[in-house]
N, C-alpha and C. Protein backbone atom coordinates (compact mmCIF):
# COMPACT_ATOMS: atom_id res chain seq x y z
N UNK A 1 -16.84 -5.70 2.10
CA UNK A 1 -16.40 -6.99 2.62
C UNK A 1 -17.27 -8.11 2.04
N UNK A 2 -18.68 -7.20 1.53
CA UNK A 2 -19.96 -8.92 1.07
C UNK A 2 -18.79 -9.67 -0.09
N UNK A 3 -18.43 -8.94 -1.22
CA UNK A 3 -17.92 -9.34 -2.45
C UNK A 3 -16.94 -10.60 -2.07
N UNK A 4 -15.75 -10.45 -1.68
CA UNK A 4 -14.94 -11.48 -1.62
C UNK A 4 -15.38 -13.04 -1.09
N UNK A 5 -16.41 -12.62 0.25
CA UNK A 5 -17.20 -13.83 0.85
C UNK A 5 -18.15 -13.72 -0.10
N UNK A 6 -18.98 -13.41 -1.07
CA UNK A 6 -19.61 -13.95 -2.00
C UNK A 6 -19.05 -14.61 -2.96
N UNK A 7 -17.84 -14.39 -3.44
CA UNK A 7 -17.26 -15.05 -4.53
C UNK A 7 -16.19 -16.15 -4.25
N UNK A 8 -16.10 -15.95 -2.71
CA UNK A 8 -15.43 -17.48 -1.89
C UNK A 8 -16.62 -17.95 -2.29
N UNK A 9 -18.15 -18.01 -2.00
CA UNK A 9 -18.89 -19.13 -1.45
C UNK A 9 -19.63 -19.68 -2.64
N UNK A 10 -19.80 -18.44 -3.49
CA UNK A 10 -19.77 -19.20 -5.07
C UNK A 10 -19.03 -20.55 -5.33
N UNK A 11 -17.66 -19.69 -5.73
CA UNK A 11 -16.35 -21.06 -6.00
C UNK A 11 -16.85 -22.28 -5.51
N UNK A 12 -16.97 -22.45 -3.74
CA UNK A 12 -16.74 -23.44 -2.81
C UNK A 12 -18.05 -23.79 -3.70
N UNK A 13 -19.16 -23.67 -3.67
CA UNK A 13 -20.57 -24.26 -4.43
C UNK A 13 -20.29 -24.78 -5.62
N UNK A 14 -19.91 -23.85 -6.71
CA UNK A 14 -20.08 -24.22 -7.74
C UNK A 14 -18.56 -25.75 -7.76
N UNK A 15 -17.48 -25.57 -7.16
CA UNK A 15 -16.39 -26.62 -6.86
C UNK A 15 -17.39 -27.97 -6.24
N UNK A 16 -18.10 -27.60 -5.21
CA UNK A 16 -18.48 -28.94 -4.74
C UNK A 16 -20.23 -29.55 -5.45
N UNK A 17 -20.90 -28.60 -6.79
CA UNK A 17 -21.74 -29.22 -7.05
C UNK A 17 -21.51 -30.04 -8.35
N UNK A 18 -19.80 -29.17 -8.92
CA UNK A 18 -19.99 -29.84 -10.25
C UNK A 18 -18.73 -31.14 -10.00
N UNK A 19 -18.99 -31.70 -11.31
CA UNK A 19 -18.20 -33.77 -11.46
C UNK A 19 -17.25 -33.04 -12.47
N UNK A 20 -16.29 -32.19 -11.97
CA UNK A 20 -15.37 -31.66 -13.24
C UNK A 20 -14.00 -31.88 -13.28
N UNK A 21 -13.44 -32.13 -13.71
CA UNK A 21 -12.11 -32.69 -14.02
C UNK A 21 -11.18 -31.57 -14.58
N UNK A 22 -10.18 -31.26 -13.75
CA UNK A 22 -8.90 -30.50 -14.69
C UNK A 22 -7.88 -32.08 -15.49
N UNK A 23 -7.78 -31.58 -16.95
CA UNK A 23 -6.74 -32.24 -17.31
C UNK A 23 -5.34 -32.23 -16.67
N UNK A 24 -4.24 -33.27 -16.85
CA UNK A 24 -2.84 -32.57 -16.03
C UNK A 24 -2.50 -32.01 -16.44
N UNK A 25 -2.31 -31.61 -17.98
CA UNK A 25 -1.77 -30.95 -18.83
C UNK A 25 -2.18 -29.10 -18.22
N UNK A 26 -2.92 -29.31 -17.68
CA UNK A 26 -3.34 -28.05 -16.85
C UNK A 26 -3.57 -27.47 -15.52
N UNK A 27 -2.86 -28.87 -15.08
CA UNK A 27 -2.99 -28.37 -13.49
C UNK A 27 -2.15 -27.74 -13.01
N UNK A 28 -1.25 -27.53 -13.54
CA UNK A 28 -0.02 -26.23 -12.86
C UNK A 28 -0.69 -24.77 -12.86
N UNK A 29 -1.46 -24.59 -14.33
CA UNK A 29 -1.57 -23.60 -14.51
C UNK A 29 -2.96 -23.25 -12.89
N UNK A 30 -3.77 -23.73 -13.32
CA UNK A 30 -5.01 -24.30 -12.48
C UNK A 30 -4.21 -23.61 -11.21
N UNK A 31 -3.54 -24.38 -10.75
CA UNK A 31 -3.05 -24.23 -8.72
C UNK A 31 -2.10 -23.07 -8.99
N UNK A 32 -1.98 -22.07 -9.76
CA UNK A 32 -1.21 -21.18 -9.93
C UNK A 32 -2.36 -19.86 -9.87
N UNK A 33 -3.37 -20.56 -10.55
CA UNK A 33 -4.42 -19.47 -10.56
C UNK A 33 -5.34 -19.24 -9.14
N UNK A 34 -5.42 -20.30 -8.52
CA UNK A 34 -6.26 -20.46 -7.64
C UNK A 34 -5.60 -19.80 -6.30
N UNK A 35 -4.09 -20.09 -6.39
CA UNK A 35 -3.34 -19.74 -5.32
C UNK A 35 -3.08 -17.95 -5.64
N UNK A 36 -3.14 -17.56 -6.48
CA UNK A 36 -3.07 -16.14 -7.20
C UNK A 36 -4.84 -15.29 -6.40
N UNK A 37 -6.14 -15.87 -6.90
CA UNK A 37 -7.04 -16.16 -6.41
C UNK A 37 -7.47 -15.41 -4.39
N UNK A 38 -6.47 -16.94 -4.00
CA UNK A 38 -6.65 -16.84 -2.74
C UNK A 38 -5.78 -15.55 -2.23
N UNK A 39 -4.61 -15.13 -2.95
CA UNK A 39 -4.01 -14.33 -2.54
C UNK A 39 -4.89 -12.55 -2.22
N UNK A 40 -5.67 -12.58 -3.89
CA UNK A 40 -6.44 -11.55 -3.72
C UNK A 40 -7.56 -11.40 -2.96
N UNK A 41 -8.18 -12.42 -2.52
CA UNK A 41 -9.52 -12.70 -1.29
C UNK A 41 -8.58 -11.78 -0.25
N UNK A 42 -7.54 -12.49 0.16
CA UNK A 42 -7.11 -12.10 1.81
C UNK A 42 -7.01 -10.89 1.55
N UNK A 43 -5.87 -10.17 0.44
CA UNK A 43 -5.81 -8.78 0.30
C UNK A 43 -6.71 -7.63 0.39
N UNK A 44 -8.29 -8.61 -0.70
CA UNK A 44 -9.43 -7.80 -0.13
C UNK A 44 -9.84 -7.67 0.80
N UNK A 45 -9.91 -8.83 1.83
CA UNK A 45 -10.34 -8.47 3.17
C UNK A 45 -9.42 -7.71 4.64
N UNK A 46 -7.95 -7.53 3.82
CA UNK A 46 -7.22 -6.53 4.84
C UNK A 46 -7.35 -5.83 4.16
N UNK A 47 -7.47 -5.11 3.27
CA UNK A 47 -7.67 -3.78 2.74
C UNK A 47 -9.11 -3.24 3.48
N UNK A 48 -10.51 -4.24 3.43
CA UNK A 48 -11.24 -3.59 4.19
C UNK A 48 -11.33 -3.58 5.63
N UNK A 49 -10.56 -4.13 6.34
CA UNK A 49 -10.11 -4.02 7.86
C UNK A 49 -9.31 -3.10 7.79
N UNK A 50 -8.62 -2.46 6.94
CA UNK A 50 -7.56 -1.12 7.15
C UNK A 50 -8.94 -0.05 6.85
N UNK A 51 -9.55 -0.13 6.04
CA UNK A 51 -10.72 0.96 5.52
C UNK A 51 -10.06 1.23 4.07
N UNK A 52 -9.57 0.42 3.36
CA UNK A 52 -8.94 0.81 2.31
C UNK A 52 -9.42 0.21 1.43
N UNK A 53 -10.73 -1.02 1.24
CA UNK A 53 -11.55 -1.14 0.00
C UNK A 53 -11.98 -0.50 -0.95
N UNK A 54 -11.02 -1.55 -1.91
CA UNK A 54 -12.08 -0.56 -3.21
C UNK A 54 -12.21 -1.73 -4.48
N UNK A 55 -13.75 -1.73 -4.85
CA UNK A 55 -14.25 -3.16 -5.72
C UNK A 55 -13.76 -3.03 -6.46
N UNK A 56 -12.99 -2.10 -7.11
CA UNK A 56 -12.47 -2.10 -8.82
C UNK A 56 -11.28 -2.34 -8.74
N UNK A 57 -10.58 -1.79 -7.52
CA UNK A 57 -8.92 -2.76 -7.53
C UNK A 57 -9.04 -4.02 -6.95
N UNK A 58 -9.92 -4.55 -6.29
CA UNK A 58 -10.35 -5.62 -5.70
C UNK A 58 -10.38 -6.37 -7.08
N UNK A 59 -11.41 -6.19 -8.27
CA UNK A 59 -11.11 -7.22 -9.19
C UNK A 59 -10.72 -6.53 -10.42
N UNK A 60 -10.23 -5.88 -10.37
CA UNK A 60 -9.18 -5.44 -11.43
C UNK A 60 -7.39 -6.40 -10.88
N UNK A 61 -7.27 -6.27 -9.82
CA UNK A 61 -6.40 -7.26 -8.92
C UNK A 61 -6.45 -8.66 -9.24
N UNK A 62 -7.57 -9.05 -8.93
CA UNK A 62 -7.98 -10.62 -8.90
C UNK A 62 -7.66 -10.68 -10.24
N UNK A 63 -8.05 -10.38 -11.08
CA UNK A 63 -7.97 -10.84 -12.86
C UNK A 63 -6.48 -10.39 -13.51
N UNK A 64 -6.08 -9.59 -12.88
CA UNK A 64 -4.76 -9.17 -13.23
C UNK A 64 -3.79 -10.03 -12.70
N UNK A 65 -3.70 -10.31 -11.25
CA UNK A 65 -2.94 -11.12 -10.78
C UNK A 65 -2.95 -13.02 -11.25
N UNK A 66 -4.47 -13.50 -11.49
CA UNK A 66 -4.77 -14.69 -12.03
C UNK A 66 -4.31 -14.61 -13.38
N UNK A 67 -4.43 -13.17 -14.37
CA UNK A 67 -3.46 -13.78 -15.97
C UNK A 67 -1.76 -13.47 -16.04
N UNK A 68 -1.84 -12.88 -14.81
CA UNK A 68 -0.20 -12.90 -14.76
C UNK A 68 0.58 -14.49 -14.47
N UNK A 69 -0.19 -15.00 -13.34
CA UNK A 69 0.25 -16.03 -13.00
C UNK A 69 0.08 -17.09 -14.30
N UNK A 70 -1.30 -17.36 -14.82
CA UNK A 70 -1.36 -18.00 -15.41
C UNK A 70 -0.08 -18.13 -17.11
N UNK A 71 0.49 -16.50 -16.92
CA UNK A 71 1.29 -16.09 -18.36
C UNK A 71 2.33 -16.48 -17.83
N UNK A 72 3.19 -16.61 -16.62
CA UNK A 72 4.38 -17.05 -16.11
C UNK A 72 4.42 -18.51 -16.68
N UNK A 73 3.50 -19.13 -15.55
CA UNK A 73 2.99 -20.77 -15.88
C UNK A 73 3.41 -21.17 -17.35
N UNK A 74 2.86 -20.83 -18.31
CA UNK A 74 2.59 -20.63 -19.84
C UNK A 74 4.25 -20.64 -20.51
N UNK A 75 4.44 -19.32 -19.90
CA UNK A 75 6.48 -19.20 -20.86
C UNK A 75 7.40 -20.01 -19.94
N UNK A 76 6.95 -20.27 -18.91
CA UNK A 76 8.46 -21.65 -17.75
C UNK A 76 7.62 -22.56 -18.43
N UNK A 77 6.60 -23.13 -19.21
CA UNK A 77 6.17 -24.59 -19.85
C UNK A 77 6.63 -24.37 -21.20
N UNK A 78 6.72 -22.89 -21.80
CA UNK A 78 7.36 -22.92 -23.48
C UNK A 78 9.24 -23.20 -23.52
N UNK A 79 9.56 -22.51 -22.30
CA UNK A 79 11.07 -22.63 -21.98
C UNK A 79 11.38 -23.58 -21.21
N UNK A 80 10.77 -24.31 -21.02
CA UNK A 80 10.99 -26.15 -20.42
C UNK A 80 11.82 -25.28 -18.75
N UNK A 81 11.73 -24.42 -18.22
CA UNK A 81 11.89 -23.88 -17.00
C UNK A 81 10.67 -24.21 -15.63
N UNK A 82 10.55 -24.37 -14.57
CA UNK A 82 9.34 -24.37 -13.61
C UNK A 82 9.61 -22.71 -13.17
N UNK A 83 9.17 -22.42 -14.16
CA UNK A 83 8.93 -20.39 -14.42
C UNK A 83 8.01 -20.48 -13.63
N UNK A 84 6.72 -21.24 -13.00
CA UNK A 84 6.00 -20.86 -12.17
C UNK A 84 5.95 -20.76 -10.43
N UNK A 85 7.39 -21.30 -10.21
CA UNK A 85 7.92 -21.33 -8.89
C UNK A 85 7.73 -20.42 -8.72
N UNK A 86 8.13 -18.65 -9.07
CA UNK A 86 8.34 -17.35 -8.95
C UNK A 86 7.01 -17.04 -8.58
N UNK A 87 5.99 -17.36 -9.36
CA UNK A 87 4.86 -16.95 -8.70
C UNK A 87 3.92 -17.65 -7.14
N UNK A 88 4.48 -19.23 -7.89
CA UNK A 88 4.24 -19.75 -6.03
C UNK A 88 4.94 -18.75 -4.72
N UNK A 89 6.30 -18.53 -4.98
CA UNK A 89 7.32 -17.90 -4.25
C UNK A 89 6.21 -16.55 -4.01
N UNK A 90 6.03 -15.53 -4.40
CA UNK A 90 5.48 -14.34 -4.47
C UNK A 90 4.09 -14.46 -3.53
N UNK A 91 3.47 -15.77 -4.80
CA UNK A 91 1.90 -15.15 -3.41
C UNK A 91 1.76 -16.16 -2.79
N UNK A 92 2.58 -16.95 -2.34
CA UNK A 92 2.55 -17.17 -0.88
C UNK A 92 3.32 -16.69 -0.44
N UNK A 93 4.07 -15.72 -0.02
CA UNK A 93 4.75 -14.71 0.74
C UNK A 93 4.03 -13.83 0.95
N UNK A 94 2.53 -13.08 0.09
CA UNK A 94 1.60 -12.37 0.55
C UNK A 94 0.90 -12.96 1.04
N UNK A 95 0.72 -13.91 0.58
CA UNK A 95 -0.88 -14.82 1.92
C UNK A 95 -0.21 -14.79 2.93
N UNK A 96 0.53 -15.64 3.35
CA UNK A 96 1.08 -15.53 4.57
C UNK A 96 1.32 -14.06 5.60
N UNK A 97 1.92 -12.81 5.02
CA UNK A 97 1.74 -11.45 5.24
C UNK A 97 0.28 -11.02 5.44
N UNK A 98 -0.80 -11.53 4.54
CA UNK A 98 -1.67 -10.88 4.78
C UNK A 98 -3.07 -11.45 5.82
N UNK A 99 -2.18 -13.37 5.58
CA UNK A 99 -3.16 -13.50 7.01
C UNK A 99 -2.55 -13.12 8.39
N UNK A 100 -1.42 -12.56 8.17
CA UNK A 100 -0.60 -12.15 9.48
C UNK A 100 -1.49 -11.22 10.05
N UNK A 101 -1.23 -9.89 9.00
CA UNK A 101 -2.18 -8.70 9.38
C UNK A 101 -3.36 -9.07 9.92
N UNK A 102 -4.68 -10.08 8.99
CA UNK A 102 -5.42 -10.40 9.06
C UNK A 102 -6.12 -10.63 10.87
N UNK A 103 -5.23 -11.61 11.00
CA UNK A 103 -4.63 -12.00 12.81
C UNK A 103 -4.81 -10.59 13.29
N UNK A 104 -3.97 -10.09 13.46
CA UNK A 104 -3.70 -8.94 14.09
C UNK A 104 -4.94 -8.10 14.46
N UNK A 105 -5.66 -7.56 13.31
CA UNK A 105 -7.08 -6.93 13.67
C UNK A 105 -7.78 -7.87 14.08
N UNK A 106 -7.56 -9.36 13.78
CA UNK A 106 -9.66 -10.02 14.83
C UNK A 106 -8.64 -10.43 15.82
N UNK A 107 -7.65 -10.13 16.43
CA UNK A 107 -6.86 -10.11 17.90
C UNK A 107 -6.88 -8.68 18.59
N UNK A 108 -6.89 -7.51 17.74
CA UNK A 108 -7.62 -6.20 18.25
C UNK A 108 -8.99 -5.75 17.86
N UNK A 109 -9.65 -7.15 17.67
CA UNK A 109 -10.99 -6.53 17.75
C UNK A 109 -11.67 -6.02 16.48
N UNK A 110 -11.08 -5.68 15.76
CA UNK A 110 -11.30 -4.12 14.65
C UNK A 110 -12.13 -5.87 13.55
N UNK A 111 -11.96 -6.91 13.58
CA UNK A 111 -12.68 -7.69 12.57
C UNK A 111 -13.82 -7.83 12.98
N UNK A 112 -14.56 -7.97 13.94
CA UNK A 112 -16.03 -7.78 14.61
C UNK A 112 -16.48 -6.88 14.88
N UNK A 113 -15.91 -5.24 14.70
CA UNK A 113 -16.80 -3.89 15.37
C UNK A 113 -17.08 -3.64 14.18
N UNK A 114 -18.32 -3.30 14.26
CA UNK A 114 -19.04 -2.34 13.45
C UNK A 114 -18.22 -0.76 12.21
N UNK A 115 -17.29 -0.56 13.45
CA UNK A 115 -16.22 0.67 12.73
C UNK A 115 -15.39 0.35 12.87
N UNK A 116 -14.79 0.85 11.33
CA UNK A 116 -13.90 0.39 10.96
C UNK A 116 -12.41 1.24 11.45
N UNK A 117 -11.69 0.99 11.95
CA UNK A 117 -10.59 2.15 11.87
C UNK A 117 -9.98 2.81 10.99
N UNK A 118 -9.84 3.98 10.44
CA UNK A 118 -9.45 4.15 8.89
C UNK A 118 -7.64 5.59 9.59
């Protein structure tokens, strides 16, 4: 569970110490990645509330899912299409699912005990 809250609190740091600018020419891709991103945080952290963590699909996930999105983004901007709706559509339909779950265990408890239920 440290990994994902370490690499949230990175981001949030390194986001609020640096003066950095996305071009527009790249902000689709940008909020495609980030939202891809957030999708895999939550996933990691219901996977380890189920007992089903594991760091190498955790960021084998994260990097897989961030160049997918970002390759959608990429061919709906070569085919003058908003090809990247499909991926908005997708992971926010898992965030939403997975802060559902999420809910569910720190409403039974299982996000504050010590053991995990597996």
């Amino acid at each position: 569970m440290w990994l994902p809250i370490l690499f949230l609190i990175m981001g949030i740091c390194l986001g609020l110490l640096t003066d950095f600018t996305v071009p527009e020419a790249y902000s689709d891709y940008l909020s495609i990645a980030v939202l891809a991103a957030f999708d895999t945080l939550l996933g990691g952290i219901r996977a380890y509330l189920e007992g089903k963590f594991d760091e190498k699909v955790f960021l084998t996930g994260f990097f897989f899912n961030v160049i997918l999105a970002a390759l959608l983004a990429f061919i709906g901007v070569q085919l003058g299409i908003d090809l990247y709706l499909a991926a908005v559509f997708a992971f926010g339909v898992r965030l939403f699912q997975n802060l559902a779950i999420i809910r569910r265990h720190v409403i039974d408890g299982r996000f504050f005990s010590k053991k995990v239920k597996k």
